[in-house]
N, C-alpha and C. Protein backbone atom coordinates (compact mmCIF):
# COMPACT_ATOMS: atom_id res chain seq x y z
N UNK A 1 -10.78 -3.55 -1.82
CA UNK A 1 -11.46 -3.45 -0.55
C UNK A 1 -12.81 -2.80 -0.82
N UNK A 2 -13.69 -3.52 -0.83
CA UNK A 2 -14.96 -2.96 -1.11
C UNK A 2 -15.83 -2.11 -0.16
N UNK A 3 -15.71 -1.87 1.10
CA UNK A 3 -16.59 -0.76 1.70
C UNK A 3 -15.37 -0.38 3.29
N UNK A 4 -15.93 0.69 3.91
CA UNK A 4 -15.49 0.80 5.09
C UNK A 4 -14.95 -0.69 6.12
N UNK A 5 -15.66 -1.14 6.00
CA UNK A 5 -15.59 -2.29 6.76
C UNK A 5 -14.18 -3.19 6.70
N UNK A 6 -13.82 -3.10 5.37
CA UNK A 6 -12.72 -4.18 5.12
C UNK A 6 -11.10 -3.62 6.10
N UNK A 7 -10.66 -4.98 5.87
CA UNK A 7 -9.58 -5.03 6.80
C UNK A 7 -8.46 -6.00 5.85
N UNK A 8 -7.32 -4.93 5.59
CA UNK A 8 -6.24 -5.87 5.26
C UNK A 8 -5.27 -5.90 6.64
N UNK A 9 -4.88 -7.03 6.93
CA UNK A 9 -3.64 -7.03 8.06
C UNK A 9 -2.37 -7.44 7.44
N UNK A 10 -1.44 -6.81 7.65
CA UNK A 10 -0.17 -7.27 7.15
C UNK A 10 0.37 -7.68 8.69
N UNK A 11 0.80 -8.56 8.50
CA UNK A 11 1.79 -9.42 10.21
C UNK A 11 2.96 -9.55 9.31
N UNK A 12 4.26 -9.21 9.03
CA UNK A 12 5.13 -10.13 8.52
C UNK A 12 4.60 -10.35 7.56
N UNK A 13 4.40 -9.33 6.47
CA UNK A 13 3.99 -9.92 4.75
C UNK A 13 4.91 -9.10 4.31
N UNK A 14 4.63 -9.38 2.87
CA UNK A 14 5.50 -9.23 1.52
C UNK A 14 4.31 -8.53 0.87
N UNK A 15 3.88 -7.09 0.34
CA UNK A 15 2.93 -6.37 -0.40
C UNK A 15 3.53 -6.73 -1.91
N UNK A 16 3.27 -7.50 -2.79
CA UNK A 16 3.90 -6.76 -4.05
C UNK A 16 2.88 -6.70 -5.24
N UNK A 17 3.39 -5.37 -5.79
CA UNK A 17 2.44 -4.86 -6.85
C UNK A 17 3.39 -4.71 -8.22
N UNK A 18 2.53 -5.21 -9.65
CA UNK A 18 3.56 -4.53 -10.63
C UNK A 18 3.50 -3.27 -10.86
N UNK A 19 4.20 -3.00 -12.21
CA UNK A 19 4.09 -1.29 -12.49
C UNK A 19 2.96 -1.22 -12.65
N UNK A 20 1.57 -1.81 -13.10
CA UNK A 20 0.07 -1.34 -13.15
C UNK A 20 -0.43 -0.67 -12.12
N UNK A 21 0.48 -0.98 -11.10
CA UNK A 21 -0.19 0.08 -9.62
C UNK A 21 -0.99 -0.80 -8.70
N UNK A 22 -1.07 -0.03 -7.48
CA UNK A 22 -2.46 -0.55 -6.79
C UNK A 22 -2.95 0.59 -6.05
N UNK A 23 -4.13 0.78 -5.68
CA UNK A 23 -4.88 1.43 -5.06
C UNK A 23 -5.66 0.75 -3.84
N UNK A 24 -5.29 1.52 -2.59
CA UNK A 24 -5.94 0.75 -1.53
C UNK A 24 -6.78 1.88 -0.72
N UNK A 25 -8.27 2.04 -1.39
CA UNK A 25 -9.30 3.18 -0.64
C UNK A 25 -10.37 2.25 0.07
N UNK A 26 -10.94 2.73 0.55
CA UNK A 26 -11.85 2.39 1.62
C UNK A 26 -10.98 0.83 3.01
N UNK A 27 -11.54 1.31 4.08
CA UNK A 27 -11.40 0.02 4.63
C UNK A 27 -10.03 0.50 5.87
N UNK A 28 -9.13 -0.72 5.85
CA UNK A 28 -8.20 0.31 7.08
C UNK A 28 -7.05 -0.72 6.59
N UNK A 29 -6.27 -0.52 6.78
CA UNK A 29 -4.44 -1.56 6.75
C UNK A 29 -4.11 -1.59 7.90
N UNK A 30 -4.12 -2.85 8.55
CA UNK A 30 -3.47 -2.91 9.59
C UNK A 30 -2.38 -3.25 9.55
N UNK A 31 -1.17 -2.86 10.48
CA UNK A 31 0.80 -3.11 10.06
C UNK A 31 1.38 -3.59 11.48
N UNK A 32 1.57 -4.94 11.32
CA UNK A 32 2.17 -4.97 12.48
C UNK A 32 3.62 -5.92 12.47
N UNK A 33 4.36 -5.90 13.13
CA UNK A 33 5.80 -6.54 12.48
C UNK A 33 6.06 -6.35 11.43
N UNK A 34 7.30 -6.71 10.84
CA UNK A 34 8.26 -6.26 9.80
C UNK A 34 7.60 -6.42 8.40
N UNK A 35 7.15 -5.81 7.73
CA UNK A 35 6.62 -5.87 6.34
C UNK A 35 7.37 -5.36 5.17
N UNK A 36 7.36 -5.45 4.07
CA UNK A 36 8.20 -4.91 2.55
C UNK A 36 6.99 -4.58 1.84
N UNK A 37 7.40 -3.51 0.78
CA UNK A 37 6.25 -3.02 -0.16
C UNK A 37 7.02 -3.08 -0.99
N UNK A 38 6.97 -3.78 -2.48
CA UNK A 38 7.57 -3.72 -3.45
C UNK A 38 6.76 -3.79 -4.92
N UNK A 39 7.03 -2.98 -5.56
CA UNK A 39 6.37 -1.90 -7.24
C UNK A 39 6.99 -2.12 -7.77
N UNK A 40 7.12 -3.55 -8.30
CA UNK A 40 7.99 -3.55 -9.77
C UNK A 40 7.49 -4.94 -10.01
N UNK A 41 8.03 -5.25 -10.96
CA UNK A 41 7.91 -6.63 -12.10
C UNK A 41 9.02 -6.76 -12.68
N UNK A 42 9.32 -8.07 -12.75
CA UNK A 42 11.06 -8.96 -13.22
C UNK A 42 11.22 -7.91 -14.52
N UNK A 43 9.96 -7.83 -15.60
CA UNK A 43 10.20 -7.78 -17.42
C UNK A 43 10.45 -6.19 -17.55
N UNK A 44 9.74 -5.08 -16.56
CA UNK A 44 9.32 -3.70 -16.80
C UNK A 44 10.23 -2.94 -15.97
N UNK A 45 10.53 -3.44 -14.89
CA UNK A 45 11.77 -2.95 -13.99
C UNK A 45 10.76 -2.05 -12.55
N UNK A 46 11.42 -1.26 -12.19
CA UNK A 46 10.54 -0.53 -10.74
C UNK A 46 9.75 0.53 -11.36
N UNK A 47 8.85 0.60 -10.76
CA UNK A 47 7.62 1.75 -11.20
C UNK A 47 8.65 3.19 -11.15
N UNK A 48 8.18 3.93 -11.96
CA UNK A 48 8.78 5.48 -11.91
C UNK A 48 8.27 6.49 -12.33
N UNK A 49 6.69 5.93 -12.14
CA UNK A 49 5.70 7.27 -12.40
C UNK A 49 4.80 7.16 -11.95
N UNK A 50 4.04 8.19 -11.04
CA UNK A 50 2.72 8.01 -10.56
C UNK A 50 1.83 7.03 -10.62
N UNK A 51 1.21 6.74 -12.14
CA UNK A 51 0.39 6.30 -12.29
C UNK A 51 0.77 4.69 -12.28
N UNK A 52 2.00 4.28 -11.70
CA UNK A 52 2.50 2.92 -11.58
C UNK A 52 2.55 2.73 -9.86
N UNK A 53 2.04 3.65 -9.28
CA UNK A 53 2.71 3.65 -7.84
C UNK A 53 1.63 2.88 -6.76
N UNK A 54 1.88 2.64 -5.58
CA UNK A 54 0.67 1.61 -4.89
C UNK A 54 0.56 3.06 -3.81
N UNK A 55 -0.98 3.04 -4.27
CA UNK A 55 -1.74 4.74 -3.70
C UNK A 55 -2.35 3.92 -2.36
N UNK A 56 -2.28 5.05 -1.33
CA UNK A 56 -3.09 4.52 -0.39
C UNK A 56 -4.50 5.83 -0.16
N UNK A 57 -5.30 5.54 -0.21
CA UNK A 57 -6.40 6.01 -0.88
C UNK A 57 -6.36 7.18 -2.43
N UNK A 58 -7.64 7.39 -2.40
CA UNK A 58 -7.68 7.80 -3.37
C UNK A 58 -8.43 9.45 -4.25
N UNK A 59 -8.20 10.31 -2.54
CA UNK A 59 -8.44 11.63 -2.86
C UNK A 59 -9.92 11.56 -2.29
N UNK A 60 -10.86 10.62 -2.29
CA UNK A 60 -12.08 10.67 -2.19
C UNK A 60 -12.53 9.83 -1.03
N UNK A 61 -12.10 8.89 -0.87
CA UNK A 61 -12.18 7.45 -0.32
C UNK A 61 -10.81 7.35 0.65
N UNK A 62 -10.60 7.71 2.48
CA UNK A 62 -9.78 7.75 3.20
C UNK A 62 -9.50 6.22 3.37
N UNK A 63 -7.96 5.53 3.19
CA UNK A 63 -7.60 4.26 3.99
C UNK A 63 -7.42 4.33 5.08
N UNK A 64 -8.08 4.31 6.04
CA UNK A 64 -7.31 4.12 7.47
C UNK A 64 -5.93 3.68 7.99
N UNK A 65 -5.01 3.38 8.46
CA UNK A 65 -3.86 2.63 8.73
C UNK A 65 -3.55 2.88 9.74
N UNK A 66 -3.55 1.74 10.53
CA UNK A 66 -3.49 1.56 12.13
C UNK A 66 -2.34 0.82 11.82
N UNK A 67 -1.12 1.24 12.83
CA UNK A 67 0.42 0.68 12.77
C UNK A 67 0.31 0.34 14.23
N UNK A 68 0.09 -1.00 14.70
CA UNK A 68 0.45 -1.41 15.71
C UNK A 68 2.24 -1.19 17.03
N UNK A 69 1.68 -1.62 17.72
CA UNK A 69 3.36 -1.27 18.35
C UNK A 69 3.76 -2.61 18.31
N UNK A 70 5.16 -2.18 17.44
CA UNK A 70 6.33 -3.07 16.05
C UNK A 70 5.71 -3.39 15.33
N UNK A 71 5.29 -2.37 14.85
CA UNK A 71 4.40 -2.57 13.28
C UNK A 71 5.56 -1.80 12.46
N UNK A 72 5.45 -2.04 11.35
CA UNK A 72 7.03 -1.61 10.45
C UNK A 72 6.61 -1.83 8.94
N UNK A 73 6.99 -0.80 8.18
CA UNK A 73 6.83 -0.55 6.78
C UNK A 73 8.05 -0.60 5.62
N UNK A 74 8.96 -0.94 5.33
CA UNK A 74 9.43 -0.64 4.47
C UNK A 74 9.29 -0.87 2.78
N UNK A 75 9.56 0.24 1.99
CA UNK A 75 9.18 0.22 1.08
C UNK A 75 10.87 0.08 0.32
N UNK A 76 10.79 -0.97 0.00
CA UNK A 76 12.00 -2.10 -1.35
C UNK A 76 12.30 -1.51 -2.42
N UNK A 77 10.83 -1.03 -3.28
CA UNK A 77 11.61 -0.80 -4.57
C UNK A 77 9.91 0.03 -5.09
N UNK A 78 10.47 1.06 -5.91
CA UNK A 78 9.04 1.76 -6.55
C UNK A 78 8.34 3.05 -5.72
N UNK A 79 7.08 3.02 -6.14
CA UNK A 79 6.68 4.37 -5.46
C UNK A 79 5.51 4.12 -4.52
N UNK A 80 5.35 4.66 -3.10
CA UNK A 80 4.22 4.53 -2.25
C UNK A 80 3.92 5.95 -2.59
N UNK A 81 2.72 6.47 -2.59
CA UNK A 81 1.58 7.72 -2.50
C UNK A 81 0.42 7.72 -1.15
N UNK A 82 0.77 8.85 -0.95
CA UNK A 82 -0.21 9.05 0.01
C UNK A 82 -1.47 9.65 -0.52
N UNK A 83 -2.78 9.62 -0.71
CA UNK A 83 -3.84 10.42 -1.09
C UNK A 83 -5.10 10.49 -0.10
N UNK A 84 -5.05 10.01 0.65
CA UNK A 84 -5.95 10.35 1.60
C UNK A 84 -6.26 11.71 1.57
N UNK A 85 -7.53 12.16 2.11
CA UNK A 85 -8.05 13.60 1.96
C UNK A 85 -8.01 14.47 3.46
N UNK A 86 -7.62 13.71 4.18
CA UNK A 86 -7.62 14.32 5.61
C UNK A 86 -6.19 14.82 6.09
């Protein structure tokens, strides 16, 4: 997500990241209906360390996340981080 501006919407998605991680700073996540977050890969198995985990910002750089009403998160398998600075 390259500046404030950006917008991911999840409606009813599937997030998936391998153990390399992901980082989601700047911009906002929008969540609305039933979504899954899943941190792993078939060959490496589920993330189980920090630096494999899907960060939502990044200490410096706040993600916004606006959860609509029946907006829904669950996280499947691996690690979510919170780092936002606020």
């Amino acid at each position: 997500m390259a500046d404030k501006t950006s917008q991911l919407f999840l409606n009813g998605a599937t997030l998936r990241s391998t153990t390399t991680g992901l980082i989601l700073s700047k911009g906002t996540l929008v969540i609305d209906h039933k979504n899954e977050i899943w941190n792993q890969d078939d060959k490496n198995g589920i993330a189980s360390a920090l630096s494999e985990a899907i960060v939502f910002g990044d200490g410096v750089h706040n993600l916004g996340i606006e959860i609509l009403p029946g907006g829904n998160v669950e996280l499947m398998s691996g690690i979510l981080e919170y780092r936002n600075s606020d």
